[in-house]
PDB file of N, CA and C in Angstrom:
ATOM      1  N   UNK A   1     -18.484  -1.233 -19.037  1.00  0.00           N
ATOM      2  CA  UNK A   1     -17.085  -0.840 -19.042  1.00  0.00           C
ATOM      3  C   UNK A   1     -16.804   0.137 -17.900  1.00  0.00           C
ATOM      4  N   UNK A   2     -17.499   1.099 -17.780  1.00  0.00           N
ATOM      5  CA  UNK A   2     -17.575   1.940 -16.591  1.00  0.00           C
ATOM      6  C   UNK A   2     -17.471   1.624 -15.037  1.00  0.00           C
ATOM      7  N   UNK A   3     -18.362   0.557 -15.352  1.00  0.00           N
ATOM      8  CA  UNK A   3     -18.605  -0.161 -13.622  1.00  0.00           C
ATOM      9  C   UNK A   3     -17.265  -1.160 -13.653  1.00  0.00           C
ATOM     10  N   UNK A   4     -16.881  -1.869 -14.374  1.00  0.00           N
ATOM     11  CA  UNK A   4     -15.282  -2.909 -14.449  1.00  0.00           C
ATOM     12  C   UNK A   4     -14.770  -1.506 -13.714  1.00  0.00           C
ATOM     13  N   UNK A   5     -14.478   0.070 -14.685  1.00  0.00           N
ATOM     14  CA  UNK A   5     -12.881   0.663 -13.663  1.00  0.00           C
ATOM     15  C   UNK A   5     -13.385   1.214 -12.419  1.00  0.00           C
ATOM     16  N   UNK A   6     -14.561   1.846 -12.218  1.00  0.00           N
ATOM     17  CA  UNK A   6     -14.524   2.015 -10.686  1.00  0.00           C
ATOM     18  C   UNK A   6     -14.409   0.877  -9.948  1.00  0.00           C
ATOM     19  N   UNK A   7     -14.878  -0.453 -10.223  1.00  0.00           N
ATOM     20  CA  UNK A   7     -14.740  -1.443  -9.413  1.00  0.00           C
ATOM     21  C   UNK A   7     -14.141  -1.766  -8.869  1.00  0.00           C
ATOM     22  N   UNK A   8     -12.518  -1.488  -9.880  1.00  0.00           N
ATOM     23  CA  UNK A   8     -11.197  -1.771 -10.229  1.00  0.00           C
ATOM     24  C   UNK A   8     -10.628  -0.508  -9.161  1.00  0.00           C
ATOM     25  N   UNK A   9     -11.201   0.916  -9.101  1.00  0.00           N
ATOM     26  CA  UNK A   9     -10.993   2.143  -8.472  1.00  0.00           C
ATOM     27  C   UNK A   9     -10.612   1.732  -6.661  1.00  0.00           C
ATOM     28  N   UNK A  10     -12.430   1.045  -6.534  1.00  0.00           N
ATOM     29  CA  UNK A  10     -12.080   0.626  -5.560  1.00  0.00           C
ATOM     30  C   UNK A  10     -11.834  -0.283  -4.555  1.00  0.00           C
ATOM     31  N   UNK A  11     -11.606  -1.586  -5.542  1.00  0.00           N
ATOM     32  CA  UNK A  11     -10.578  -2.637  -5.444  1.00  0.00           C
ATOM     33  C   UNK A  11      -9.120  -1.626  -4.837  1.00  0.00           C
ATOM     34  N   UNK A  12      -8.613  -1.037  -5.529  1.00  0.00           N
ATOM     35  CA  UNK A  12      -7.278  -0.661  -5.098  1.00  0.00           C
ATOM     36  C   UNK A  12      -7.304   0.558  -4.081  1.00  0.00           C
ATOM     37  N   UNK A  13      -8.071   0.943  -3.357  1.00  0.00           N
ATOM     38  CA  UNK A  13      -8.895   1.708  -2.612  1.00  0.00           C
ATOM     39  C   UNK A  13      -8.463   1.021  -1.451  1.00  0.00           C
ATOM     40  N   UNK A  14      -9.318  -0.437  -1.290  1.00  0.00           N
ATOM     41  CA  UNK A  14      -9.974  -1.320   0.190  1.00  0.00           C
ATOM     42  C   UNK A  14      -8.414  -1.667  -0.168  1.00  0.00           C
ATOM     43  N   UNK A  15      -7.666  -2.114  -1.114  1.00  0.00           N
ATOM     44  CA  UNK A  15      -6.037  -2.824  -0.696  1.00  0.00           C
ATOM     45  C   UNK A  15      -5.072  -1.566  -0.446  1.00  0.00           C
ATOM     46  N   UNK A  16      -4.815  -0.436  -0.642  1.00  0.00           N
ATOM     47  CA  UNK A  16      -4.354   0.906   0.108  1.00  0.00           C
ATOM     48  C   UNK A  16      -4.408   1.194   1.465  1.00  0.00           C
ATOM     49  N   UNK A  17      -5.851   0.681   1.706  1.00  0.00           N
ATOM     50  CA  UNK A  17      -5.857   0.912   3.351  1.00  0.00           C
ATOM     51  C   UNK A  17      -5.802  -0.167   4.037  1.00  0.00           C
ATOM     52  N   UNK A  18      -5.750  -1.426   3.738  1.00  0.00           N
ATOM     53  CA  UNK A  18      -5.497  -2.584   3.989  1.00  0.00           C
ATOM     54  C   UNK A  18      -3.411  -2.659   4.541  1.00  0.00           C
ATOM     55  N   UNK A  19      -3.435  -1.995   3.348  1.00  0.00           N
ATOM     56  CA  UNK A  19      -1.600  -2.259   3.746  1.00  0.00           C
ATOM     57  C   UNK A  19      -1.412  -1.116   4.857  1.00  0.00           C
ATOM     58  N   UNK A  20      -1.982   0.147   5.215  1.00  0.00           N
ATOM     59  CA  UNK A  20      -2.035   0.818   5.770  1.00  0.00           C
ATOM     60  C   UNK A  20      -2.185   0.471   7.306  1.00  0.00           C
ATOM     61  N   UNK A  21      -3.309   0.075   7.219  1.00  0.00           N
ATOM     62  CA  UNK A  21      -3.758  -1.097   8.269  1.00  0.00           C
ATOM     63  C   UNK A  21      -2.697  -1.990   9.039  1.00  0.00           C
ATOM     64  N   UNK A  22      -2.593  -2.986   8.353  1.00  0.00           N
ATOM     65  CA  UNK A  22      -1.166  -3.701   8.537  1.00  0.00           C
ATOM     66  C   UNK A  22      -0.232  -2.866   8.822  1.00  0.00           C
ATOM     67  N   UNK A  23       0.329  -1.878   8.473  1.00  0.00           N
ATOM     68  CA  UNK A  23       1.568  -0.983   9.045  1.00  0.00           C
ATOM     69  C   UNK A  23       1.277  -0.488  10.411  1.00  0.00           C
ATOM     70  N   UNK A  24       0.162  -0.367  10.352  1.00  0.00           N
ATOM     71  CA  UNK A  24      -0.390   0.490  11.419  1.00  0.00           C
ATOM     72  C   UNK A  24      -1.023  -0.874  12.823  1.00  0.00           C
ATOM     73  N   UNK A  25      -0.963  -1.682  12.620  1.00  0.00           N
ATOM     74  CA  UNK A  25      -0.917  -2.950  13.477  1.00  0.00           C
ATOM     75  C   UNK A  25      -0.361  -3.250  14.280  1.00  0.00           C
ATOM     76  N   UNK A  26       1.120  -3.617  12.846  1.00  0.00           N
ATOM     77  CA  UNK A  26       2.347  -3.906  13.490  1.00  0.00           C
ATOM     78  C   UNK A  26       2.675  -3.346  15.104  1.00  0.00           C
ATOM     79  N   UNK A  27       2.282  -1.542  14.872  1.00  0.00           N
ATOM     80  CA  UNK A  27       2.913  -1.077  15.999  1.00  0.00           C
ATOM     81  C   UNK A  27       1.960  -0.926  17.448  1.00  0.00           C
ATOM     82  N   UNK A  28       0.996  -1.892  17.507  1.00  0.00           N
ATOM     83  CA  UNK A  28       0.300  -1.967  18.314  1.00  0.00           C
ATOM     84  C   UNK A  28       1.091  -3.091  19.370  1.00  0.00           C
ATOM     85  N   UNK A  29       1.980  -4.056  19.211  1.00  0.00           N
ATOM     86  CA  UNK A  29       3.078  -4.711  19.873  1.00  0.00           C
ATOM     87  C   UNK A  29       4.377  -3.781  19.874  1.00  0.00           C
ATOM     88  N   UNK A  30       4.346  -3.332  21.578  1.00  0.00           N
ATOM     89  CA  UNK A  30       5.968  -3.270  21.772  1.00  0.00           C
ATOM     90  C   UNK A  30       7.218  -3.881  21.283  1.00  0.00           C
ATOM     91  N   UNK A  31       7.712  -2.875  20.853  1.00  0.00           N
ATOM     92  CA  UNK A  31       9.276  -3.537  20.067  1.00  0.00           C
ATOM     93  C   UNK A  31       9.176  -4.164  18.826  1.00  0.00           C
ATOM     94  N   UNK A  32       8.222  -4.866  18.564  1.00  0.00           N
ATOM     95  CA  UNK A  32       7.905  -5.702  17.193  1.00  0.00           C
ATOM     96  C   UNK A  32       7.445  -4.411  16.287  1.00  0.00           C
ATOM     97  N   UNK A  33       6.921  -3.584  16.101  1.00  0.00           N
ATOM     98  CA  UNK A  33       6.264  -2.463  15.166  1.00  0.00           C
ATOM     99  C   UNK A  33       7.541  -1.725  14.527  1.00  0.00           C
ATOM    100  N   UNK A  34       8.845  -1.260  15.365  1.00  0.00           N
ATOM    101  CA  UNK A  34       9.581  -0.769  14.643  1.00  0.00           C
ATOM    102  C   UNK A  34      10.254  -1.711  13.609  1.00  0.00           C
ATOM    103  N   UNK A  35      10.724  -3.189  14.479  1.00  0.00           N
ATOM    104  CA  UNK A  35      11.175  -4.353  13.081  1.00  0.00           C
ATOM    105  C   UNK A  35      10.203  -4.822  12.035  1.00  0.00           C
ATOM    106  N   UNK A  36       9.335  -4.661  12.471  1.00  0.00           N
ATOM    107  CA  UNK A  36       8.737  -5.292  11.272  1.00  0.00           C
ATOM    108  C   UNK A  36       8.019  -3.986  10.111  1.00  0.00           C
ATOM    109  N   UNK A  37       8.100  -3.049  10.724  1.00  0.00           N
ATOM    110  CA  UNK A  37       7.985  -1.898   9.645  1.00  0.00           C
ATOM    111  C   UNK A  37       9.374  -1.853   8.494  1.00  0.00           C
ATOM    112  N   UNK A  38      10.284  -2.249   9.268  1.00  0.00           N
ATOM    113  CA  UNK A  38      11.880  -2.369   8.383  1.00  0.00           C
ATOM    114  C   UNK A  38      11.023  -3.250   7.091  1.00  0.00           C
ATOM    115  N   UNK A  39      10.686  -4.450   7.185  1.00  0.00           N
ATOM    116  CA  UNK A  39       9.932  -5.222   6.286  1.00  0.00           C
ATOM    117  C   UNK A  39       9.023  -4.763   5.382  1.00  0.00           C
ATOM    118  N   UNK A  40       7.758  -4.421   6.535  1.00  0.00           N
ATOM    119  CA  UNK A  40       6.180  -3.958   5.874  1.00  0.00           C
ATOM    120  C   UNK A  40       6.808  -2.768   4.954  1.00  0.00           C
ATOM    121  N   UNK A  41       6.945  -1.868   5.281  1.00  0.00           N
ATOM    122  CA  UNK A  41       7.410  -0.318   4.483  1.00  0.00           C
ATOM    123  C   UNK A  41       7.884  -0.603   3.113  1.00  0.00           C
ATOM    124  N   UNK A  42       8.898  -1.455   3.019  1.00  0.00           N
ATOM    125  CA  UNK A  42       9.009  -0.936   1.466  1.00  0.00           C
ATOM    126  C   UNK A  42       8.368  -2.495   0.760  1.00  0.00           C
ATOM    127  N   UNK A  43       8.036  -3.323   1.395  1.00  0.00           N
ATOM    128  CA  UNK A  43       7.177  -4.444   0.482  1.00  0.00           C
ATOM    129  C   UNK A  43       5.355  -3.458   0.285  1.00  0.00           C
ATOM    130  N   UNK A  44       5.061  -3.054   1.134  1.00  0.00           N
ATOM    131  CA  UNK A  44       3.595  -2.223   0.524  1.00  0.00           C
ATOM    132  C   UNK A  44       3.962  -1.189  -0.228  1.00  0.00           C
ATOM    133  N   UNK A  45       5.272  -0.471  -0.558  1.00  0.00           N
ATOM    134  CA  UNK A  45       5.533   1.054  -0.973  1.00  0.00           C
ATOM    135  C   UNK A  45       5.648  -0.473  -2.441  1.00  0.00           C
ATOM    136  N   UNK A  46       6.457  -1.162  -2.924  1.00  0.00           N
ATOM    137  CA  UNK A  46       6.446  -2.106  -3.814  1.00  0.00           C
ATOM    138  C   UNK A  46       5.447  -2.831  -4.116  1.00  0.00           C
ATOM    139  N   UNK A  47       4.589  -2.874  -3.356  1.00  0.00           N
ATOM    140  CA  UNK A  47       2.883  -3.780  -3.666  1.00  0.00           C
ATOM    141  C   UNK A  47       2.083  -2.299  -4.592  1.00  0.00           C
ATOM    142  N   UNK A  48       2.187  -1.421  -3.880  1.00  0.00           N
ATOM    143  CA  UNK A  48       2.016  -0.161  -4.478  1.00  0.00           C
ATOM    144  C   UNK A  48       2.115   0.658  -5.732  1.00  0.00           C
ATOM    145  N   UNK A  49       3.569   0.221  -5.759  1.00  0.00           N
ATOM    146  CA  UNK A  49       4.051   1.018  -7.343  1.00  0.00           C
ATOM    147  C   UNK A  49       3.466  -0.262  -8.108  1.00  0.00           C
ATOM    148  N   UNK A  50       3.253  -1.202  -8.088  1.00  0.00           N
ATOM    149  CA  UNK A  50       3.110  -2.824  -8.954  1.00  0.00           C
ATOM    150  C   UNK A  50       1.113  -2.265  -9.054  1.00  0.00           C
ATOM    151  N   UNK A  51       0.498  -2.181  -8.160  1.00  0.00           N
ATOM    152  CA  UNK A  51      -0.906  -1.703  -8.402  1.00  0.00           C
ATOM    153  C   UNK A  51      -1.240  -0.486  -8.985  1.00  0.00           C
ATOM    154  N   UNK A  52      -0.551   0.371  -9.295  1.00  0.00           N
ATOM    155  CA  UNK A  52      -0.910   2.029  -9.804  1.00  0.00           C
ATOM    156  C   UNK A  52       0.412   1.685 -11.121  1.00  0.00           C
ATOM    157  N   UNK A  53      -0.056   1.979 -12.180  1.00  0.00           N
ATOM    158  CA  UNK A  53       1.303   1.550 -13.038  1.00  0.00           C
ATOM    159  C   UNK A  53       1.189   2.811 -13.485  1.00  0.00           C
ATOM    160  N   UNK A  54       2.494   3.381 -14.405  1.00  0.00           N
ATOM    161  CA  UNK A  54       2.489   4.869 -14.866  1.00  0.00           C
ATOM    162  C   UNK A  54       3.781   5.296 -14.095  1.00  0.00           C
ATOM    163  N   UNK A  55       4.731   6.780 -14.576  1.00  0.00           N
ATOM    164  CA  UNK A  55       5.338   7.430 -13.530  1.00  0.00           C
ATOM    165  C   UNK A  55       4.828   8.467 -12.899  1.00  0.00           C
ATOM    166  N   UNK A  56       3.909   9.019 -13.176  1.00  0.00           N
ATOM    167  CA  UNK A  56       3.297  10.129 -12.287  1.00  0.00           C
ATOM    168  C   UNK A  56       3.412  10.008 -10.831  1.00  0.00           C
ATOM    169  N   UNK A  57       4.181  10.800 -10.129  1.00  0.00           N
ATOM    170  CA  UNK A  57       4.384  10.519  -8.756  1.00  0.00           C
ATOM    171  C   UNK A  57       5.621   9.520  -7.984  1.00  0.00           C
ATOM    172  N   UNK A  58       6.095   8.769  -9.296  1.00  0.00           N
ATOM    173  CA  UNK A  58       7.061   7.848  -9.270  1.00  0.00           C
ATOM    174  C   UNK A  58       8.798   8.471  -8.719  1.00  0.00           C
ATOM    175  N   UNK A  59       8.917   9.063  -9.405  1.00  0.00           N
ATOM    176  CA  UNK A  59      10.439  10.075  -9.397  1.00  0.00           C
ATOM    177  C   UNK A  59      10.165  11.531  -9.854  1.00  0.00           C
ATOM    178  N   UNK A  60      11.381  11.971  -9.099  1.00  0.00           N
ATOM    179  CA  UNK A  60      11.620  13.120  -9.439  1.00  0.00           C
ATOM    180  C   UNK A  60      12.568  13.491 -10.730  1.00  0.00           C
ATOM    181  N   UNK A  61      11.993  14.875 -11.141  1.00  0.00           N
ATOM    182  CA  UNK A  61      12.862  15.266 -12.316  1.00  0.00           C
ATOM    183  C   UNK A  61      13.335  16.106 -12.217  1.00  0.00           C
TER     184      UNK A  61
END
């Protein structure tokens, strides 16, 4: 049971920096990095909240 949630820990670990990655790509092409961050940014900030479930960190109160 132990080894399933770290596994699981860092499963969502290698896909964090993966989308990170990808953001951080994008802007390795002139002109294309700022449009397509319009895109990437809030589909990984949404891949994100969908992988970490809970509100902790979610909104403010």
């Amino acid at each position: 049971m132990m080894s399933i949630e770290k596994d699981d820990k860092y499963k969502k670990l290698l896909l964090g920096l993966l989308f990170d990655a990808v953001g951080l790509l994008s802007f390795t092409i002139p002109l294309v990095g700022e449009f397509s961050d319009i895109v990437w940014a809030p589909l990984a900030a949404w891949l994100m909240t969908r992988m970490y479930k809970g509100k902790i960190g979610q909104e403010l109160e």
